[in-house]
N, C-alpha and C. Protein backbone atom coordinates (compact mmCIF):
# COMPACT_ATOMS: atom_id res chain seq x y z
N UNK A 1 -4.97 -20.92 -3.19
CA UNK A 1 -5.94 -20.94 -4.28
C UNK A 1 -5.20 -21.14 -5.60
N UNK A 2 -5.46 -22.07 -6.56
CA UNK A 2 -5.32 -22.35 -7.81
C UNK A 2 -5.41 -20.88 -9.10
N UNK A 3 -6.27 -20.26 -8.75
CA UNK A 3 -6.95 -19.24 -9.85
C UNK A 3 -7.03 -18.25 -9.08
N UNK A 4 -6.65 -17.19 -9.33
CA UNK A 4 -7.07 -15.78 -9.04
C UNK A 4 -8.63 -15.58 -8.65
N UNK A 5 -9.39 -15.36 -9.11
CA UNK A 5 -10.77 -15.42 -8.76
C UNK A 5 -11.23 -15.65 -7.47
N UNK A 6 -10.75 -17.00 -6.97
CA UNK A 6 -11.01 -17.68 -5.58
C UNK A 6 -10.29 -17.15 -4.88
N UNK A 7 -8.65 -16.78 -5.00
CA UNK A 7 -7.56 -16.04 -4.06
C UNK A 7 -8.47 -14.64 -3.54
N UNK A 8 -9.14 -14.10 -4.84
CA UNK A 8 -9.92 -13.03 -4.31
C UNK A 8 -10.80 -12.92 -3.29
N UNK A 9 -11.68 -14.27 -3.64
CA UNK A 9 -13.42 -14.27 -3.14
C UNK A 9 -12.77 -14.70 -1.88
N UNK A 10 -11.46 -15.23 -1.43
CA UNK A 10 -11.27 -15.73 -0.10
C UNK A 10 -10.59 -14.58 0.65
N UNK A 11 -9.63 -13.39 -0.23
CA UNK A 11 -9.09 -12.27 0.96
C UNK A 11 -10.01 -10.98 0.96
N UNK A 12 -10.73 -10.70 -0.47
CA UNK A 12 -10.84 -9.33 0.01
C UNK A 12 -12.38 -9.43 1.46
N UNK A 13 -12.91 -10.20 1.76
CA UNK A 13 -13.85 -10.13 3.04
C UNK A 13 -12.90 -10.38 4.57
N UNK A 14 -11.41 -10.49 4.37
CA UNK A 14 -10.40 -10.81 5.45
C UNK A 14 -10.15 -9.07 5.66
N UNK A 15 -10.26 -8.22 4.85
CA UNK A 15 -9.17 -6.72 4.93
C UNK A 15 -10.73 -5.86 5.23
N UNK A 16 -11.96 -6.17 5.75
CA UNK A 16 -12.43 -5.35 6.26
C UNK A 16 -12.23 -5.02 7.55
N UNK A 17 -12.52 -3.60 7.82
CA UNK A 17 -11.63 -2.72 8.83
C UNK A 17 -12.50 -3.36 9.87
N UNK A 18 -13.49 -3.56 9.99
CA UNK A 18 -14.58 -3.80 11.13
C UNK A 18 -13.88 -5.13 11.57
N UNK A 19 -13.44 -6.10 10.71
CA UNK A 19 -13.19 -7.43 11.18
C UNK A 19 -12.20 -7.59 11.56
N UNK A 20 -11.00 -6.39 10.88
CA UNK A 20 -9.53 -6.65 11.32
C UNK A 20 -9.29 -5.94 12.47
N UNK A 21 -10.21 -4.63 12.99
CA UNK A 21 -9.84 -4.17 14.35
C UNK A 21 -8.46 -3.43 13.88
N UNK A 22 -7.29 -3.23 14.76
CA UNK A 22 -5.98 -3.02 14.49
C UNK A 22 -4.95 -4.51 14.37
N UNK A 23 -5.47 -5.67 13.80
CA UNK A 23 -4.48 -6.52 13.13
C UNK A 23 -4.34 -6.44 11.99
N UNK A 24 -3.14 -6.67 11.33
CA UNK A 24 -2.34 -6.86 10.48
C UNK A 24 -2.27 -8.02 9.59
N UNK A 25 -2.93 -7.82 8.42
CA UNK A 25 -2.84 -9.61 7.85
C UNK A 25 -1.96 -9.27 6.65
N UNK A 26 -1.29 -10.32 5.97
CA UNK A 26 -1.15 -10.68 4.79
C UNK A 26 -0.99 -11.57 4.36
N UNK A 27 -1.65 -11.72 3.08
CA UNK A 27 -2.30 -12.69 1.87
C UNK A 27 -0.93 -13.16 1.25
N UNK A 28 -0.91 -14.58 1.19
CA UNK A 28 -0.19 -15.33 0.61
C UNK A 28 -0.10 -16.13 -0.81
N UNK A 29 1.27 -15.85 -1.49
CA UNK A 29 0.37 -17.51 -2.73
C UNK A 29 1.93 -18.42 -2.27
N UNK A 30 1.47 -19.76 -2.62
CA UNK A 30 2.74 -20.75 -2.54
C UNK A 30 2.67 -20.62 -4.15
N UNK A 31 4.29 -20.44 -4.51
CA UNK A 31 4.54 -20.73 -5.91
C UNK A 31 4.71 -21.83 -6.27
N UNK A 32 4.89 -22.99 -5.16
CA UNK A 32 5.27 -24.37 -5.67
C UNK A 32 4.59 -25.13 -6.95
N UNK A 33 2.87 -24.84 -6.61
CA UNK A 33 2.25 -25.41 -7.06
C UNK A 33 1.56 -24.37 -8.37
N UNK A 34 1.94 -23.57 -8.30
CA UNK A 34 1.41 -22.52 -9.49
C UNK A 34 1.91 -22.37 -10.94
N UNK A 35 1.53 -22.19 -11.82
CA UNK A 35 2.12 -21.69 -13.07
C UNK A 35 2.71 -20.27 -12.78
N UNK A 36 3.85 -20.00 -13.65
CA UNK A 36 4.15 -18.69 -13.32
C UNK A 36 3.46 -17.71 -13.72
N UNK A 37 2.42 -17.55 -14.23
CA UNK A 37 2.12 -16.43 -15.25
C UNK A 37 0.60 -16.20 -13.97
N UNK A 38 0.22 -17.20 -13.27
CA UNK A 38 -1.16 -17.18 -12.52
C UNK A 38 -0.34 -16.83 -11.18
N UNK A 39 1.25 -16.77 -10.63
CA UNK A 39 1.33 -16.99 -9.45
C UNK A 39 1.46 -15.26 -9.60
N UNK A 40 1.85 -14.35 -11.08
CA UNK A 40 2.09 -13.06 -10.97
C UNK A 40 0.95 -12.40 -10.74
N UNK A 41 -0.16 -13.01 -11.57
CA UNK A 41 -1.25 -12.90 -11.24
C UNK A 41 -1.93 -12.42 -9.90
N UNK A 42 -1.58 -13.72 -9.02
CA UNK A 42 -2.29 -13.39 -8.06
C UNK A 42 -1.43 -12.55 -7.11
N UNK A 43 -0.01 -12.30 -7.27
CA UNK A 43 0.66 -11.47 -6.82
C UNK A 43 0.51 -10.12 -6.87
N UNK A 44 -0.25 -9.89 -7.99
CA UNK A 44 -0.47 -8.62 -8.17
C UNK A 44 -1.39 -8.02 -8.00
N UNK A 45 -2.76 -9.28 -7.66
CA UNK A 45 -4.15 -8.98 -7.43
C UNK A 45 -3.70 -8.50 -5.86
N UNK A 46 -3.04 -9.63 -4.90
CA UNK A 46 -2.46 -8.86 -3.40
C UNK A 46 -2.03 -7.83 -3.43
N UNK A 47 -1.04 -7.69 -4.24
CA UNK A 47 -0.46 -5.99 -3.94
C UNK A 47 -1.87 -5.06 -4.33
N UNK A 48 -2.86 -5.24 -4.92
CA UNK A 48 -3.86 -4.09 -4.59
C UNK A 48 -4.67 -4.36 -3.70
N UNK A 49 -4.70 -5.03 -3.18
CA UNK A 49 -5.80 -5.42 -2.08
C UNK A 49 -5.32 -4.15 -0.18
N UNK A 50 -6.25 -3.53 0.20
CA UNK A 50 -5.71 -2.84 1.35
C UNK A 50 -5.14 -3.26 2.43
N UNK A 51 -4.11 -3.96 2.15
CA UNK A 51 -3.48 -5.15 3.61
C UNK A 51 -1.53 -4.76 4.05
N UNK A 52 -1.94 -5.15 4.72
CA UNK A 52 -0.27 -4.89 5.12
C UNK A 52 0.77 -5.20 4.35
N UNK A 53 0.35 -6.14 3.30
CA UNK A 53 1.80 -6.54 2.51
C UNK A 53 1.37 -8.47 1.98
N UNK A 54 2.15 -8.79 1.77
CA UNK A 54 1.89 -10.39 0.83
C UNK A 54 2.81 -11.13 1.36
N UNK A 55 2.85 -12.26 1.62
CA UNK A 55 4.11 -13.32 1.74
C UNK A 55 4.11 -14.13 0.22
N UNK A 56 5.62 -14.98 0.54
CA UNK A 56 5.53 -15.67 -0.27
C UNK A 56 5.96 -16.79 -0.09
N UNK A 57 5.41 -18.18 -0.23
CA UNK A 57 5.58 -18.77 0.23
C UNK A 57 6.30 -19.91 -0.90
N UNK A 58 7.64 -21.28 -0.87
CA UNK A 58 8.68 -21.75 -1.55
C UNK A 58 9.24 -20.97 -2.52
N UNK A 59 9.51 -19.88 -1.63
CA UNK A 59 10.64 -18.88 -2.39
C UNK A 59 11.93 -19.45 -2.93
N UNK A 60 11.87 -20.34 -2.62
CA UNK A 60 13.58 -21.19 -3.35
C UNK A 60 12.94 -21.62 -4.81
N UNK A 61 11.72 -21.48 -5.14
CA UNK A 61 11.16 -22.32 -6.63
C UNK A 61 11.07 -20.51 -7.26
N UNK A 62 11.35 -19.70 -7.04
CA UNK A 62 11.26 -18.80 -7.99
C UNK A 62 12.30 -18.48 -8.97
N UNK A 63 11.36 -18.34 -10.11
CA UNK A 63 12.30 -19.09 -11.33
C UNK A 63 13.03 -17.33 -12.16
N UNK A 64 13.61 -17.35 -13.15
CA UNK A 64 13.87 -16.59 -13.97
C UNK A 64 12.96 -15.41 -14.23
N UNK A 65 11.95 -15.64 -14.71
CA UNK A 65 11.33 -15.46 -15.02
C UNK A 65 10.28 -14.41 -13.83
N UNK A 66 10.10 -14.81 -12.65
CA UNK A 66 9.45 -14.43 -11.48
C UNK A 66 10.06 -13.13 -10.95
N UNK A 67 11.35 -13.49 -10.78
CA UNK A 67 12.80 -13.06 -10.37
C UNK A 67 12.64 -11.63 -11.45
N UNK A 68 12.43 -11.63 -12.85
CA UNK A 68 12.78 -10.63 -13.43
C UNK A 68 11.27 -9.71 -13.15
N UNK A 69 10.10 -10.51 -12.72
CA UNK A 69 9.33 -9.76 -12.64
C UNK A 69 8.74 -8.56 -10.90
N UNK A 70 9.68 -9.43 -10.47
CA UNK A 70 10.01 -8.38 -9.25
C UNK A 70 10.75 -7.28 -8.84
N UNK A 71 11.82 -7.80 -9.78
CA UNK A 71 12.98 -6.92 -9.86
C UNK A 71 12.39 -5.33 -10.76
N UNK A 72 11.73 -5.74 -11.82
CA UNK A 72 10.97 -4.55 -12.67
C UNK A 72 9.57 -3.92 -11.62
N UNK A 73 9.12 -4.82 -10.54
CA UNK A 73 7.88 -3.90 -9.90
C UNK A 73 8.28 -3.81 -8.78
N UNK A 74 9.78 -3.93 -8.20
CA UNK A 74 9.64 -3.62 -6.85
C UNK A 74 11.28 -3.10 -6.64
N UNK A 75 11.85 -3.42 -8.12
CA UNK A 75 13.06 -2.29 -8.12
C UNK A 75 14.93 -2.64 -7.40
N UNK A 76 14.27 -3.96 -6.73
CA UNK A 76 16.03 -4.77 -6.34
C UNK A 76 15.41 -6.32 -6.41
N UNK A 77 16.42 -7.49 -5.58
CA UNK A 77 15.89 -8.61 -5.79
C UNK A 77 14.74 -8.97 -4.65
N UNK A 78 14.21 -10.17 -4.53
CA UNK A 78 13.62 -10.38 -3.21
C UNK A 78 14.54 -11.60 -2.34
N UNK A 79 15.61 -11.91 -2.86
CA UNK A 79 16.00 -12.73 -2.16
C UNK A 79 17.62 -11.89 -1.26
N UNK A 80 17.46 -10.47 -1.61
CA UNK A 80 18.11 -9.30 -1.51
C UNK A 80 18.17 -9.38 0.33
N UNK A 81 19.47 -9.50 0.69
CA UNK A 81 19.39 -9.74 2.33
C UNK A 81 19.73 -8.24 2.85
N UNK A 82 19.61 -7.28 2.42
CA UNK A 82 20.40 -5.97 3.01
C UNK A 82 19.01 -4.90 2.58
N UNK A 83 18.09 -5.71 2.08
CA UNK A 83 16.64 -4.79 2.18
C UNK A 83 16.39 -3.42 3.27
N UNK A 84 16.20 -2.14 2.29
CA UNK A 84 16.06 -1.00 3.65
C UNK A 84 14.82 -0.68 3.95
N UNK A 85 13.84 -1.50 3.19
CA UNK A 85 12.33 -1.32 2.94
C UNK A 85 11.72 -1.46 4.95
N UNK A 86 11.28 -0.85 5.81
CA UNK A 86 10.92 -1.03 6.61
C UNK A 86 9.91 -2.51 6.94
N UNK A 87 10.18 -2.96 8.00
CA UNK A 87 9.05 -4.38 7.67
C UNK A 87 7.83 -3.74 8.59
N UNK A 88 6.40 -4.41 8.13
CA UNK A 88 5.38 -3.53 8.55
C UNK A 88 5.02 -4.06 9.77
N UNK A 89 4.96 -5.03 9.86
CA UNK A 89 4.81 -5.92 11.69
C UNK A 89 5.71 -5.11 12.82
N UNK A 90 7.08 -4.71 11.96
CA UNK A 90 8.27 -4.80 12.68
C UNK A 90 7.90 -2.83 13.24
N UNK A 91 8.00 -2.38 12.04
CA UNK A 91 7.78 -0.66 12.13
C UNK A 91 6.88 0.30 11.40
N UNK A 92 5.46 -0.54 11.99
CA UNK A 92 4.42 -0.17 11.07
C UNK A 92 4.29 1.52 10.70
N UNK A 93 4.91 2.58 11.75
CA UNK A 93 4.30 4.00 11.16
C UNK A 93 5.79 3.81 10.28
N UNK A 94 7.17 3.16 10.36
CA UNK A 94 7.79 3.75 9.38
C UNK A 94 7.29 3.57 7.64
N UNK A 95 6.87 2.01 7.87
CA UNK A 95 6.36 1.63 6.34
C UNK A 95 5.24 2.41 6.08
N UNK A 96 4.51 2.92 7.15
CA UNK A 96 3.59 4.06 6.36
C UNK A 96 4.10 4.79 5.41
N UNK A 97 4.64 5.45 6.26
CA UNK A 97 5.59 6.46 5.22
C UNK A 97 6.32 6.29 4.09
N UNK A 98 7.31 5.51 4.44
CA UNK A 98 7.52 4.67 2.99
C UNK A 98 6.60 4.22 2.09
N UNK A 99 5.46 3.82 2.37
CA UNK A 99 4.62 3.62 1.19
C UNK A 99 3.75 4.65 0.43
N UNK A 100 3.67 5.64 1.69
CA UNK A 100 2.90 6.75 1.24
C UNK A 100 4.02 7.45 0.58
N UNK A 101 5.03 7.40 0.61
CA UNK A 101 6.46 8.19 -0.19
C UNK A 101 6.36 7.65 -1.72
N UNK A 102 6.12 6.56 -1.61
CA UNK A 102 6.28 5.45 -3.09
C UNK A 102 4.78 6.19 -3.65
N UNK A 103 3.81 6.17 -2.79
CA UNK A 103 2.72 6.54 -3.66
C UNK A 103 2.65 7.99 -4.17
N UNK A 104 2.84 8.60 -3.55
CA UNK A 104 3.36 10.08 -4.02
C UNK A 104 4.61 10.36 -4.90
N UNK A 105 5.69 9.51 -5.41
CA UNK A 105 6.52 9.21 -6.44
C UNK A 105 5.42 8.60 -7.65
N UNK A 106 4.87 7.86 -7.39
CA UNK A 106 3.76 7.43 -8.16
C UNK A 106 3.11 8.39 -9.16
N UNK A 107 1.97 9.05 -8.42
CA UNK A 107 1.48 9.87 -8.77
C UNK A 107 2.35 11.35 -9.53
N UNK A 108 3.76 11.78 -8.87
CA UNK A 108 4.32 12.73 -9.28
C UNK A 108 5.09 12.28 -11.07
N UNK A 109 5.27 10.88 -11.10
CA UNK A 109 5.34 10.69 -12.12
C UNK A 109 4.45 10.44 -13.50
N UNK A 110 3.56 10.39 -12.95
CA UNK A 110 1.78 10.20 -14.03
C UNK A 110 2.03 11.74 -14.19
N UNK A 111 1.71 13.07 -13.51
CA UNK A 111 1.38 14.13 -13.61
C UNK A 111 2.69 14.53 -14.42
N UNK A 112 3.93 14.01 -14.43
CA UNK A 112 4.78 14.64 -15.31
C UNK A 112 4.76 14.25 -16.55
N UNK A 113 4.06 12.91 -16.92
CA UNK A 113 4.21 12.60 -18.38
C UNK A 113 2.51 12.95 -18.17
N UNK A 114 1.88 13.67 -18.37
CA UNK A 114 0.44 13.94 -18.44
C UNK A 114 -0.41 12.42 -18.43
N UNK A 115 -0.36 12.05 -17.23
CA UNK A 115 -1.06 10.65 -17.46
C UNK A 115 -2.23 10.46 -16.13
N UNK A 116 -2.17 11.82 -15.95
CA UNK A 116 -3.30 11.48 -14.64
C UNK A 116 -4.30 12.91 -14.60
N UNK A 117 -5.02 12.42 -15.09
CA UNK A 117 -6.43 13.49 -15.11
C UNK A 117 -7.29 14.20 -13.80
N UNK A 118 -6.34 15.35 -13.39
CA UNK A 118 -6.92 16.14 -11.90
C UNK A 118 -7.37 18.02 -12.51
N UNK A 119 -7.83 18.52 -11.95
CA UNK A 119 -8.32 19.66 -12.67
C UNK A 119 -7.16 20.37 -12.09
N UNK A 120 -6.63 21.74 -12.50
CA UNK A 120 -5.35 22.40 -11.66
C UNK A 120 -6.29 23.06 -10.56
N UNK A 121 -7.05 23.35 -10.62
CA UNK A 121 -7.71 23.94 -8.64
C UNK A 121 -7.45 22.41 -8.05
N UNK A 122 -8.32 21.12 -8.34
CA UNK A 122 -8.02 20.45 -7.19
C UNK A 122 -6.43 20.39 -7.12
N UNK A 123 -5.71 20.05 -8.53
CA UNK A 123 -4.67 19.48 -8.02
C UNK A 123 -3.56 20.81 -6.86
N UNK A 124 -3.88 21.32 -7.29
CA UNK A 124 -3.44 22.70 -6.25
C UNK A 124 -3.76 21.90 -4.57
N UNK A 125 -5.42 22.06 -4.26
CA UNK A 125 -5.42 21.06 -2.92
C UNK A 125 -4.75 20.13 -2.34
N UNK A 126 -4.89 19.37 -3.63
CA UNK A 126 -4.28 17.98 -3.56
C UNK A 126 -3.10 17.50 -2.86
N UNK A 127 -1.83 18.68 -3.46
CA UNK A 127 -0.98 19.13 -3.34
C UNK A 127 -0.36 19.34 -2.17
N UNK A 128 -1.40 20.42 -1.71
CA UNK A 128 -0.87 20.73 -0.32
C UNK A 128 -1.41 19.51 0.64
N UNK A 129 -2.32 19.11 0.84
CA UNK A 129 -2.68 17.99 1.56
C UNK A 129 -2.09 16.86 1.53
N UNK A 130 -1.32 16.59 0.25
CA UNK A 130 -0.37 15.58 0.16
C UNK A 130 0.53 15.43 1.14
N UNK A 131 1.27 17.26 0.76
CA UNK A 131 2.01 17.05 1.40
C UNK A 131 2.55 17.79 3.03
N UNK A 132 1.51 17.77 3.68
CA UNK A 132 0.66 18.23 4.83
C UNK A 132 1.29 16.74 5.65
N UNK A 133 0.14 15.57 4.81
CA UNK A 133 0.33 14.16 5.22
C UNK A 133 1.81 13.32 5.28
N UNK A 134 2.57 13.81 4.06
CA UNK A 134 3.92 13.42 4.53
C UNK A 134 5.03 13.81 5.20
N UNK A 135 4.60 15.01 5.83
CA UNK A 135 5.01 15.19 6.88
C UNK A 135 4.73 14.46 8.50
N UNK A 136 3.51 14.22 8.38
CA UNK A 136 3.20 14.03 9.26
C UNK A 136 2.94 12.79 9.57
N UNK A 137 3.37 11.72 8.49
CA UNK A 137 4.05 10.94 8.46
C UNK A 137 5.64 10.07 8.56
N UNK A 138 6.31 10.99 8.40
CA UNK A 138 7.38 11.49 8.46
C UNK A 138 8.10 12.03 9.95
N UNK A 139 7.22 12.61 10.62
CA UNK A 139 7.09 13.00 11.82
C UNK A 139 6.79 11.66 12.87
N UNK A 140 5.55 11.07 12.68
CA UNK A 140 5.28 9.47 13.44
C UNK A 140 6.08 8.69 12.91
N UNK A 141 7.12 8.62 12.15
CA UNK A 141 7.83 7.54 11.90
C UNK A 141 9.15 8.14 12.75
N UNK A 142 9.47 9.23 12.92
CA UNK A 142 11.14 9.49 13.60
C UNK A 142 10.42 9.51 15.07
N UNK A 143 9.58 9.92 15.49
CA UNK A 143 9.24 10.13 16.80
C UNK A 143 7.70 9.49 17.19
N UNK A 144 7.08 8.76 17.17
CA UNK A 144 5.72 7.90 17.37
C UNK A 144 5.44 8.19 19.03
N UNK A 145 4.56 9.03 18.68
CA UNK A 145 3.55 9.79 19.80
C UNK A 145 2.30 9.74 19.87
N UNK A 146 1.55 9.59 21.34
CA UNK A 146 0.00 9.54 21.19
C UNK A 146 -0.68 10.91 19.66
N UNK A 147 0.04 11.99 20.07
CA UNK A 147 -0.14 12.97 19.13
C UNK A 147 0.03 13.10 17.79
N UNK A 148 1.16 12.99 17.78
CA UNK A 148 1.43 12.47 16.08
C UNK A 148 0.87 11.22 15.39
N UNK A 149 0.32 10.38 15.95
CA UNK A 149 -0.29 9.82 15.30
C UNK A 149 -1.85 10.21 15.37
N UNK A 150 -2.38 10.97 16.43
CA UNK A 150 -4.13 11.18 16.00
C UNK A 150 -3.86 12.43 15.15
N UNK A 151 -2.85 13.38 14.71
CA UNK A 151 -2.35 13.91 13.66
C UNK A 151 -2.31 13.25 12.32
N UNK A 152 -1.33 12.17 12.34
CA UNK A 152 -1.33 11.35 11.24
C UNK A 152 -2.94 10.88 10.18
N UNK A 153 -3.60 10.47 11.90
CA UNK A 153 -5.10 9.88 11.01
C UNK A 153 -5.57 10.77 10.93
N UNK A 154 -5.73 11.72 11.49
CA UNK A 154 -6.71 12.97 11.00
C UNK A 154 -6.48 13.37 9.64
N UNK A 155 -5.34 13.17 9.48
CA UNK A 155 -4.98 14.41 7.86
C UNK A 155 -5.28 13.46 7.22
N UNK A 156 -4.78 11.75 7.70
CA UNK A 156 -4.96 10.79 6.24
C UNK A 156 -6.34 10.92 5.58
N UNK A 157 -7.07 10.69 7.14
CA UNK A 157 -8.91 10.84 6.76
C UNK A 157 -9.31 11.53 5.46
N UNK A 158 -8.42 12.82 6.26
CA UNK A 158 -9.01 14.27 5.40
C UNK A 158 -7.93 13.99 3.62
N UNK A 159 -6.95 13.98 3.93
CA UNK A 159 -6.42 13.48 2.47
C UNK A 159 -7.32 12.43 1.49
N UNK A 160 -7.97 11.35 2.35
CA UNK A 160 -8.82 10.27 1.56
C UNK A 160 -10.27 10.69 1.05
N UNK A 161 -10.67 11.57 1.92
CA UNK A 161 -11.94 12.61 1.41
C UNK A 161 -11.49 13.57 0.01
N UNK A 162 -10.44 13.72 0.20
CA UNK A 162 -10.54 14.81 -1.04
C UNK A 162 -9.54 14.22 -2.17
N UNK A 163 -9.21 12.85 -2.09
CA UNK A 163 -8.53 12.46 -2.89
C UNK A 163 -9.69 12.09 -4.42
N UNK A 164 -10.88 10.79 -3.23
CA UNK A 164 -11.74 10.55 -3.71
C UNK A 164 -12.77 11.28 -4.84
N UNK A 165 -12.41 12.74 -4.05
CA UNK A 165 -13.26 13.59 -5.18
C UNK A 165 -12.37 14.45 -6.01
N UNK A 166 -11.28 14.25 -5.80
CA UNK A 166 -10.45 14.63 -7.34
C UNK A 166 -10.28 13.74 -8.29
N UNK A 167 -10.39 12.90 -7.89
CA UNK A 167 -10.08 11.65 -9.14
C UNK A 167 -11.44 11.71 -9.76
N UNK A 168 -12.15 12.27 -9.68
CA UNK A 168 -13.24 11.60 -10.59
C UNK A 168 -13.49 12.00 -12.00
N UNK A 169 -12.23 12.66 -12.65
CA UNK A 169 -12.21 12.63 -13.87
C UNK A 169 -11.07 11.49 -14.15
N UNK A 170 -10.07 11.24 -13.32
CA UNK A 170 -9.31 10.07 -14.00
C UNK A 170 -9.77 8.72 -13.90
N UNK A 171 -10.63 8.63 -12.80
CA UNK A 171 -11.27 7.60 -12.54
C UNK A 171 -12.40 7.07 -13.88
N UNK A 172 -12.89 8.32 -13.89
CA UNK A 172 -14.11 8.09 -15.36
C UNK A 172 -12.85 6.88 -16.48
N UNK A 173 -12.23 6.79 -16.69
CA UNK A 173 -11.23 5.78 -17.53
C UNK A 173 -10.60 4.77 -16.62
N UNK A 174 -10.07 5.22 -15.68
CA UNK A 174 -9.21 4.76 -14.86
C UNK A 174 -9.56 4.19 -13.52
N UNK A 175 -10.86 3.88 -13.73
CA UNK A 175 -11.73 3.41 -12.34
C UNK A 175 -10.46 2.48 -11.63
N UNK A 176 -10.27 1.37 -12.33
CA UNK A 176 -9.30 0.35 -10.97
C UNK A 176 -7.65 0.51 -10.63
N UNK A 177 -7.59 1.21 -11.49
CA UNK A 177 -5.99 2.37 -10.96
C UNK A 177 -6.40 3.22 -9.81
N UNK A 178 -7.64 3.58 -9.88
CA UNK A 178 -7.98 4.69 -8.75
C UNK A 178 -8.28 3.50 -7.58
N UNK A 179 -9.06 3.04 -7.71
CA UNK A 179 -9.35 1.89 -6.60
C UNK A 179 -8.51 1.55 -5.96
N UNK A 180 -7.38 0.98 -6.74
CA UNK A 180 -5.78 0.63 -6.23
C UNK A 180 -6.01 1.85 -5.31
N UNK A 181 -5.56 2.93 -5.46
CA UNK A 181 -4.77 3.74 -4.81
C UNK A 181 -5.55 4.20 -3.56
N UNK A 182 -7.02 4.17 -3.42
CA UNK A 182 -7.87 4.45 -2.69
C UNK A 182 -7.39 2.77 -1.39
N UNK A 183 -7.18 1.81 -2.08
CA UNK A 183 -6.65 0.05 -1.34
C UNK A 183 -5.72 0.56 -0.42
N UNK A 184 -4.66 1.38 -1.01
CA UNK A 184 -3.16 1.55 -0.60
C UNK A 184 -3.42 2.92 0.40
N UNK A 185 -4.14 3.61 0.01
CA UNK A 185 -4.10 4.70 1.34
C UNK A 185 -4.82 3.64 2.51
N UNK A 186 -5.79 2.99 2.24
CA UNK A 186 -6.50 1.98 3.46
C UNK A 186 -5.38 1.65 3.91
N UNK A 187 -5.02 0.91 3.26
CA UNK A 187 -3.96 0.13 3.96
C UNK A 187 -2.64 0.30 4.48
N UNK A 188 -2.71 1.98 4.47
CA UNK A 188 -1.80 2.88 5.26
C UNK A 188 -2.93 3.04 7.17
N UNK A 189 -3.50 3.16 6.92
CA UNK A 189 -4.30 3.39 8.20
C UNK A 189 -4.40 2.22 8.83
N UNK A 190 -4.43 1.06 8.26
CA UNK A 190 -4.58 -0.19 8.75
C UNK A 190 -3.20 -0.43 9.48
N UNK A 191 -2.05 0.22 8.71
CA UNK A 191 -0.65 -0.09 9.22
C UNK A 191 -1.12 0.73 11.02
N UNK A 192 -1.19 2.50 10.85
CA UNK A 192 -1.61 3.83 11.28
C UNK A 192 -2.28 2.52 12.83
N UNK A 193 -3.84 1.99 12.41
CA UNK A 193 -4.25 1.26 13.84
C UNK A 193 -3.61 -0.10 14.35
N UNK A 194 -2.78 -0.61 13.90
CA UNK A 194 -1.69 -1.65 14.05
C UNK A 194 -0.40 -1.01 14.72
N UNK A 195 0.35 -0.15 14.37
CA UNK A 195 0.99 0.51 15.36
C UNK A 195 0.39 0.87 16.45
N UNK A 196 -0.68 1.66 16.62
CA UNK A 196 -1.15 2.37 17.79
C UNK A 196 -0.95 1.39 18.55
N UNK A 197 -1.76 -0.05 18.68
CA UNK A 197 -1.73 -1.03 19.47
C UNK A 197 -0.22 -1.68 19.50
N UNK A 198 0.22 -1.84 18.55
CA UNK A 198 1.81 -2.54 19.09
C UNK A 198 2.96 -1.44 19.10
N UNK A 199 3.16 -0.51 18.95
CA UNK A 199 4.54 -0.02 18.77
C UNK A 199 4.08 1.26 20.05
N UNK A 200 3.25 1.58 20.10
CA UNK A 200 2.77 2.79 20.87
C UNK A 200 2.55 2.57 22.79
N UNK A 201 1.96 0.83 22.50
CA UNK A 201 2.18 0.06 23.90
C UNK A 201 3.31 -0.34 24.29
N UNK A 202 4.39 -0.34 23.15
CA UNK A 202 6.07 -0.78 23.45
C UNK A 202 6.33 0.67 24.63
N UNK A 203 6.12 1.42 24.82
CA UNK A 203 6.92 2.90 24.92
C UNK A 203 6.43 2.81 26.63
């Protein structure tokens, strides 16, 4: 897609759960043909979308400019061959975790510069359910068991129920920051029924 808009109207009806079952997709842009400023664009519209992850496609045309903007949202290079980032096809409950680790660094850093609006009772809940879930994430990623993982989804469930209703004072401002993050827990479970079927039938 040329424009963001259409990249949209064509993936987000691909990442419903009913249609994807336990497969694994991810949304692509070719930079060949893009301006840089529309290819970050739509790079960034993917990274919120609830999916396994983004490709990219004539990675040899990424310019200066691209290059510095990855390096600032994703923290090393991408053309970086010694990557420890788990791949999600490859070890879907580990990248759970890893992402649910990143999102909980996330959030622990909003709450330290006062930038995320939770009441202290929920965030007390919050808290523990957080980190209830990264354990038990943490747990299906060193050892991936029929058990630990209907563990895993159970708590995520229950973590996504009560996430939803704590945010709703940061959300009142912050509606599509929250959305994001509501995308990214999906798309932890999406990893969660993508393992079950491939990594769980390996064993």
């Amino acid at each position: 897609a040329l424009d963001t808009n259409r990249l949209q109207r064509v993936t987000e009806p691909l990442v419903n759960e009913q249609m994807l079952g336990s497969a694994l997709i991810s949304p692509s842009v070719k930079l060949l043909s893009l301006p840089e400023v529309v290819a970050i664009d739509q790079i960034q519209a993917l990274r919120d979308l609830p999916t396994g992850g983004y490709a990219i496609f004539a990675v040899e045309s990424i310019s200066s400019g691209m290059q510095g903007f990855f390096n600032r949202t994703q923290g090393r290079s991408v053309r970086s061959t010694n990557a420890t980032e788990p791949i999600p096809y490859r070890q879907p409950f580990a990248a759970a975790a890893s992402r649910y680790t990143a999102l909980k660094q996330e959030w622990s850093f909003l709450l330290a510069n006062n930038q995320l609006r939770v009441s202290e009772s929920e965030l007390k809940v919050l808290k523990s359910r957080s980190d209830e879930l990264a354990q038990a994430f943490s747990k299906l990623a060193a050892n991936p068991s029929t058990e630990s993982l209907a563990t895993a989804k159970r708590l995520l469930a229950s973590f996504q129920s009560q996430f939803q209703s704590s945010m709703r004072l940061h959300s009142a401002d912050n509606s599509y920051q929250v959305q994001t993050w509501q995308n990214r827990l999906e798309s932890l479970d999406m990893l969660l029924r993508y393992g079950e079927r491939v990594e769980l039938n390996r064993r």
